[in-house]
N, C-alpha and C. Protein backbone atom coordinates (compact mmCIF):
# COMPACT_ATOMS: atom_id res chain seq x y z
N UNK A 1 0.85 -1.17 0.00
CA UNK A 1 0.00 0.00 0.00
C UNK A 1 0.90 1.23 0.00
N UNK A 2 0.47 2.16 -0.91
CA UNK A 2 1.85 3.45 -0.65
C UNK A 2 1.21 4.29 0.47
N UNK A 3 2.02 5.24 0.51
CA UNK A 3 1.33 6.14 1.65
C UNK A 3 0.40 6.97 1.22
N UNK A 4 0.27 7.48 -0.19
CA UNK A 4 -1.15 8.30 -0.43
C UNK A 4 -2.30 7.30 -0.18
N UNK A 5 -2.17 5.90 -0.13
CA UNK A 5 -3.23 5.37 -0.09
C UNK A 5 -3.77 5.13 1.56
N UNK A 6 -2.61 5.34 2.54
CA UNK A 6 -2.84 5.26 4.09
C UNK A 6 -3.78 6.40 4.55
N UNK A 7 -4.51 6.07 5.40
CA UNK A 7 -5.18 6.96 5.88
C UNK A 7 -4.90 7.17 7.66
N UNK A 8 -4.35 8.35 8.01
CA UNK A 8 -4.54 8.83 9.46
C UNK A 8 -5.61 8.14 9.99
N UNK A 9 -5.28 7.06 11.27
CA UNK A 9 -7.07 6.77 11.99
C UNK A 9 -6.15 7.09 13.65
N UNK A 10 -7.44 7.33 13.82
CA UNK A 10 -7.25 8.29 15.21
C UNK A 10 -8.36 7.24 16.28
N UNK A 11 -7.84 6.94 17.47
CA UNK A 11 -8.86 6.38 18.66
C UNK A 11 -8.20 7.32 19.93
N UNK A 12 -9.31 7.04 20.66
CA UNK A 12 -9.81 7.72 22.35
C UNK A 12 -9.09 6.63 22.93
N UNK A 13 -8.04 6.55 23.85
CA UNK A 13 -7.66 5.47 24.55
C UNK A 13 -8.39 6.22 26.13
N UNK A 14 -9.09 5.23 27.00
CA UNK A 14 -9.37 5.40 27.81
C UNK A 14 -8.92 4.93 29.13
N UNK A 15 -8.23 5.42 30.25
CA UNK A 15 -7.14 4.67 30.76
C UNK A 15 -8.11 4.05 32.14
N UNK A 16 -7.53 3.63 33.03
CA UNK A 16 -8.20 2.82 34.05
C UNK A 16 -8.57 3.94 35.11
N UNK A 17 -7.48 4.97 35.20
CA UNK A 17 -8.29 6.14 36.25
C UNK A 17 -8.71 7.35 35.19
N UNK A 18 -9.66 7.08 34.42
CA UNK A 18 -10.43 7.83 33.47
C UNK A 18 -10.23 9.08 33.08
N UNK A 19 -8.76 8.77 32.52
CA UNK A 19 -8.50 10.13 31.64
C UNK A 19 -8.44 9.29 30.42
N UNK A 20 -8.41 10.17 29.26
CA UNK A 20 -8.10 10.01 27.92
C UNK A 20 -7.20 10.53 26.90
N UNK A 21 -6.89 9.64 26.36
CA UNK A 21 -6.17 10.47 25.60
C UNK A 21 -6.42 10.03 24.00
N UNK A 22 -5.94 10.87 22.98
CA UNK A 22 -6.07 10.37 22.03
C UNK A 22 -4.89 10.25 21.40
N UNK A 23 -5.02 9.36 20.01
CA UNK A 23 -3.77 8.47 19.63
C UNK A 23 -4.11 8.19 18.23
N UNK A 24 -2.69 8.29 17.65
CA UNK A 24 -3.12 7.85 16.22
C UNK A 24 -1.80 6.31 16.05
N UNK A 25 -3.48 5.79 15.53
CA UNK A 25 -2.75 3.97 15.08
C UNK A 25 -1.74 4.01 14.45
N UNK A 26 -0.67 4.20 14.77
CA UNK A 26 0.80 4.14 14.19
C UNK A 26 0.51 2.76 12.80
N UNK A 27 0.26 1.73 13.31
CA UNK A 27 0.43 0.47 12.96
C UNK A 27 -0.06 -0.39 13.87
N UNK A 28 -0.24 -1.40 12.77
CA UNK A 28 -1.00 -2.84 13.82
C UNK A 28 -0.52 -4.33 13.24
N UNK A 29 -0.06 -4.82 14.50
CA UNK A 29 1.17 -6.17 14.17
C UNK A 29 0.07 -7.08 14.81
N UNK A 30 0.94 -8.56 14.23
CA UNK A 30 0.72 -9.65 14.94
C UNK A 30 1.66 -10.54 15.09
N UNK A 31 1.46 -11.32 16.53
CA UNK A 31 2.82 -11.40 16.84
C UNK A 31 2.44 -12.58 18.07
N UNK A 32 2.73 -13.85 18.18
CA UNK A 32 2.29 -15.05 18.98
C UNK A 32 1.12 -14.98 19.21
N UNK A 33 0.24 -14.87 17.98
CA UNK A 33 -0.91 -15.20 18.01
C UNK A 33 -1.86 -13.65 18.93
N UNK A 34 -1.42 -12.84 18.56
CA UNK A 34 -2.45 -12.06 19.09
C UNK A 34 -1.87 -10.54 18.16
N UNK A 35 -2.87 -9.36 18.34
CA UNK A 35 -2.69 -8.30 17.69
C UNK A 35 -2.58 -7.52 18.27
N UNK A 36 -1.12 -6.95 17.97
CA UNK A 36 -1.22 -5.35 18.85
C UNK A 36 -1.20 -4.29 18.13
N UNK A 37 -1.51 -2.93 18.27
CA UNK A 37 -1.60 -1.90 17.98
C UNK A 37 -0.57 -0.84 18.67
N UNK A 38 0.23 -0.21 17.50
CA UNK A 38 1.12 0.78 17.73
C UNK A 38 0.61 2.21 17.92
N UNK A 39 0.49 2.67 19.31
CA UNK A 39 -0.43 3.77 19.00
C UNK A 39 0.64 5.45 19.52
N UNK A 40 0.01 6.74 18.90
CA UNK A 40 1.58 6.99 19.16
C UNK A 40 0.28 8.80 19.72
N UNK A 41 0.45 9.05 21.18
CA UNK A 41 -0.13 9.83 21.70
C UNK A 41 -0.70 10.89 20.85
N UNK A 42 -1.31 11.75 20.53
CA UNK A 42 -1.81 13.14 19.70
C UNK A 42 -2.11 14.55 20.81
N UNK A 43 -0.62 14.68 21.77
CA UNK A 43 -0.96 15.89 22.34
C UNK A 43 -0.55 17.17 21.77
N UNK A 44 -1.48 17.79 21.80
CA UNK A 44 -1.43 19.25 21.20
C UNK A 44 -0.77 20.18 21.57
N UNK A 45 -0.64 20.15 22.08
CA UNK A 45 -0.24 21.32 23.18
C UNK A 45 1.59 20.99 23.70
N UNK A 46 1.65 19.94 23.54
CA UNK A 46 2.87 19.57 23.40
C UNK A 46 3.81 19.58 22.32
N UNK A 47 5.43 20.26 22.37
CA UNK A 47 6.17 20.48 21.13
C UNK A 47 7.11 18.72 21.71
N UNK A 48 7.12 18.29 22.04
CA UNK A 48 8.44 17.34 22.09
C UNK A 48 7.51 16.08 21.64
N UNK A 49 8.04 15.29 21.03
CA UNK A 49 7.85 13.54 20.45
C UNK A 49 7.42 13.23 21.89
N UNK A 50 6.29 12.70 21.59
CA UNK A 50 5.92 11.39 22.56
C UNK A 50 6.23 9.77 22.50
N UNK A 51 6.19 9.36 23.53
CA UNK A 51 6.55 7.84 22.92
C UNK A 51 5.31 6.92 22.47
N UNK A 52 6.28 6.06 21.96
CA UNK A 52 4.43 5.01 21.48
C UNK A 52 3.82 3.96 22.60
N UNK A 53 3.20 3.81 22.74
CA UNK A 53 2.11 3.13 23.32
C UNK A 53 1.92 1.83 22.67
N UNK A 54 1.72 0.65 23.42
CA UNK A 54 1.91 -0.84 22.99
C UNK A 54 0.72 -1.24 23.55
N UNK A 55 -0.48 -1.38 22.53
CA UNK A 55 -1.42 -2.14 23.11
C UNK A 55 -2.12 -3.50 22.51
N UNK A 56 -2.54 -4.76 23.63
CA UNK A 56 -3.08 -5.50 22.64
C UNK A 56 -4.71 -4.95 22.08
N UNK A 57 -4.52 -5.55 21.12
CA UNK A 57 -6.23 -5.42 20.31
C UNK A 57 -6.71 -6.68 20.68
N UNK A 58 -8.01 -6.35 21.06
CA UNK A 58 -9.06 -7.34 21.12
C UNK A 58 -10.16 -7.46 20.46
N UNK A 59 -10.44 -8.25 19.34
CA UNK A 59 -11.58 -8.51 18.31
C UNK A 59 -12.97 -8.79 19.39
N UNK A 60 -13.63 -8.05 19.41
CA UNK A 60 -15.16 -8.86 19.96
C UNK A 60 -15.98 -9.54 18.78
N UNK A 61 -15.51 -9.04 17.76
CA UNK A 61 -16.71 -9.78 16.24
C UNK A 61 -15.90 -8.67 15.14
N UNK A 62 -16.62 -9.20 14.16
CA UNK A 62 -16.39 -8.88 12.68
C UNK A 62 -15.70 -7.09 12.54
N UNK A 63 -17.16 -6.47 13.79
CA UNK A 63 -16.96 -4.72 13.52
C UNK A 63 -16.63 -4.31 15.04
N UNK A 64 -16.67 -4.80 15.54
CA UNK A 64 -16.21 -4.11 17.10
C UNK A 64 -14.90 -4.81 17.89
N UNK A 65 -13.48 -3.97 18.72
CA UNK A 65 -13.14 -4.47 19.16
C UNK A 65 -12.30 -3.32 20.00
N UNK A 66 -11.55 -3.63 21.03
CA UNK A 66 -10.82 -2.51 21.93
C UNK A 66 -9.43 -2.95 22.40
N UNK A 67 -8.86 -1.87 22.30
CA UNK A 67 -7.84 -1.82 23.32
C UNK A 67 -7.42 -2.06 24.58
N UNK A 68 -6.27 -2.81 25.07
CA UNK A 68 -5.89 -3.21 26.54
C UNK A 68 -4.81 -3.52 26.98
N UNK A 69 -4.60 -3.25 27.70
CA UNK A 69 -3.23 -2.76 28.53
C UNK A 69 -2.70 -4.46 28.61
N UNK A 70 -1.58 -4.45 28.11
CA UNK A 70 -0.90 -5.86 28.63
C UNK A 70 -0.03 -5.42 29.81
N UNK A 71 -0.61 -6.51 30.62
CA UNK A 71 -0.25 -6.70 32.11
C UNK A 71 0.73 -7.49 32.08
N UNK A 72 1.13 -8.64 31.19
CA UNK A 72 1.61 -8.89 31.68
C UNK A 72 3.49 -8.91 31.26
N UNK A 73 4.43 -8.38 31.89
CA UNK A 73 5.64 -7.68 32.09
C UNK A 73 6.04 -8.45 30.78
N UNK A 74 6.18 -9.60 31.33
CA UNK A 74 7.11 -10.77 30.12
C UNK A 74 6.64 -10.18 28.59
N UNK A 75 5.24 -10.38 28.21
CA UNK A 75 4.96 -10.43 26.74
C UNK A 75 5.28 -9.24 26.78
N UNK A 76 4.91 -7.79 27.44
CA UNK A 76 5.11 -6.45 27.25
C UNK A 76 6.38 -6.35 26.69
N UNK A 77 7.79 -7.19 27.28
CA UNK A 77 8.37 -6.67 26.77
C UNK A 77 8.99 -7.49 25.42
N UNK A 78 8.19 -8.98 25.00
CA UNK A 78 8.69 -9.75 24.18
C UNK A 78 8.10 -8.78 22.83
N UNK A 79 6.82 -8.37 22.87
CA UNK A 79 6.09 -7.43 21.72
C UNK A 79 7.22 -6.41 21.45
N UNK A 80 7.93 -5.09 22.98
CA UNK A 80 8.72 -4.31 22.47
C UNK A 80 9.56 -4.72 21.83
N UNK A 81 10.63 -5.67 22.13
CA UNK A 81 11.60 -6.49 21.50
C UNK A 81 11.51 -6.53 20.05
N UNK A 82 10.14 -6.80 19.63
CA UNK A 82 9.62 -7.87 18.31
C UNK A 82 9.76 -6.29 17.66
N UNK A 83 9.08 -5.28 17.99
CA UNK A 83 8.85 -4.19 17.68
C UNK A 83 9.90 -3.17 17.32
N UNK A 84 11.20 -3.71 18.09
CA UNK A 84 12.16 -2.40 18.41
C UNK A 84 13.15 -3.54 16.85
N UNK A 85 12.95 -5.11 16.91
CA UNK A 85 13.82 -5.51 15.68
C UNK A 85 12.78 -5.39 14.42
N UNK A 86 11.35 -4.96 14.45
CA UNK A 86 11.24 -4.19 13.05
C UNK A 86 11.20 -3.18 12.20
N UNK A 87 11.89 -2.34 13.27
CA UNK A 87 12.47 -0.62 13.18
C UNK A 87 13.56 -1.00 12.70
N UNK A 88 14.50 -1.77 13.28
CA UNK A 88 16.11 -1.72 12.77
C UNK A 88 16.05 -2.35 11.70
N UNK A 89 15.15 -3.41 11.36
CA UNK A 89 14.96 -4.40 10.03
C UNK A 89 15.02 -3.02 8.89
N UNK A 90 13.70 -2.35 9.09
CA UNK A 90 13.60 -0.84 8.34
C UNK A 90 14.63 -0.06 7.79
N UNK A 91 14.79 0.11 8.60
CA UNK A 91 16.20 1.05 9.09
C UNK A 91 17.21 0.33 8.44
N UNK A 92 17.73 -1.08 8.16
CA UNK A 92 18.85 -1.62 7.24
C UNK A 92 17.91 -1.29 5.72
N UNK A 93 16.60 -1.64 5.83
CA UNK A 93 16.10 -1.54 4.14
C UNK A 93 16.65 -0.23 3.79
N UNK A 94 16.38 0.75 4.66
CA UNK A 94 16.24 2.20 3.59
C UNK A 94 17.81 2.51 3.40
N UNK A 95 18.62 1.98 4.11
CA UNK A 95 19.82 2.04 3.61
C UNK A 95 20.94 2.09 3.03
């Protein structure tokens, strides 16, 4: 897909002590059987890079599904791992 054909999608992440924020879907992997979503903050008001946000996706059916915090430490950081060697993979292509 080139990039004129990508489209900006934007979600409300809603956190557990009910603030929000919003985020645009960087990208969305899969990776030991489950899907995560690269989501990368949209504060305004802020001049400095934010970091990205690692969440799994959860399908409820065909058209609905949400975001959720992986709890647990290990996969959190086997996803970053998976994540941080398909930046450098990148990063040798454009080279």
């Amino acid at each position: 897909m080139s990039e004129e054909q990508q489209e900006q999608q934007f979600v409300e992440v809603l956190w557990e002590d009910g603030s929000k924020i919003n985020c645009e879907i960087y990208d969305v992997i899969d990776y030991e059987n489950k899907t995560y979503a690269l989501l990368i903050p949209q504060d305004e008001d802020s001049e400095e890079e934010e970091e990205m946000i690692v969440m799994e996706y959860v399908e409820e059916d065909e058209d609905n599904g949400f975001f959720k915090t992986i709890e647990d430490e290990d996969e959190f950081n086997r996803v970053c791992e998976y994540v941080q060697s398909l930046e450098e993979e990148f990063d040798d292509e454009e080279e």
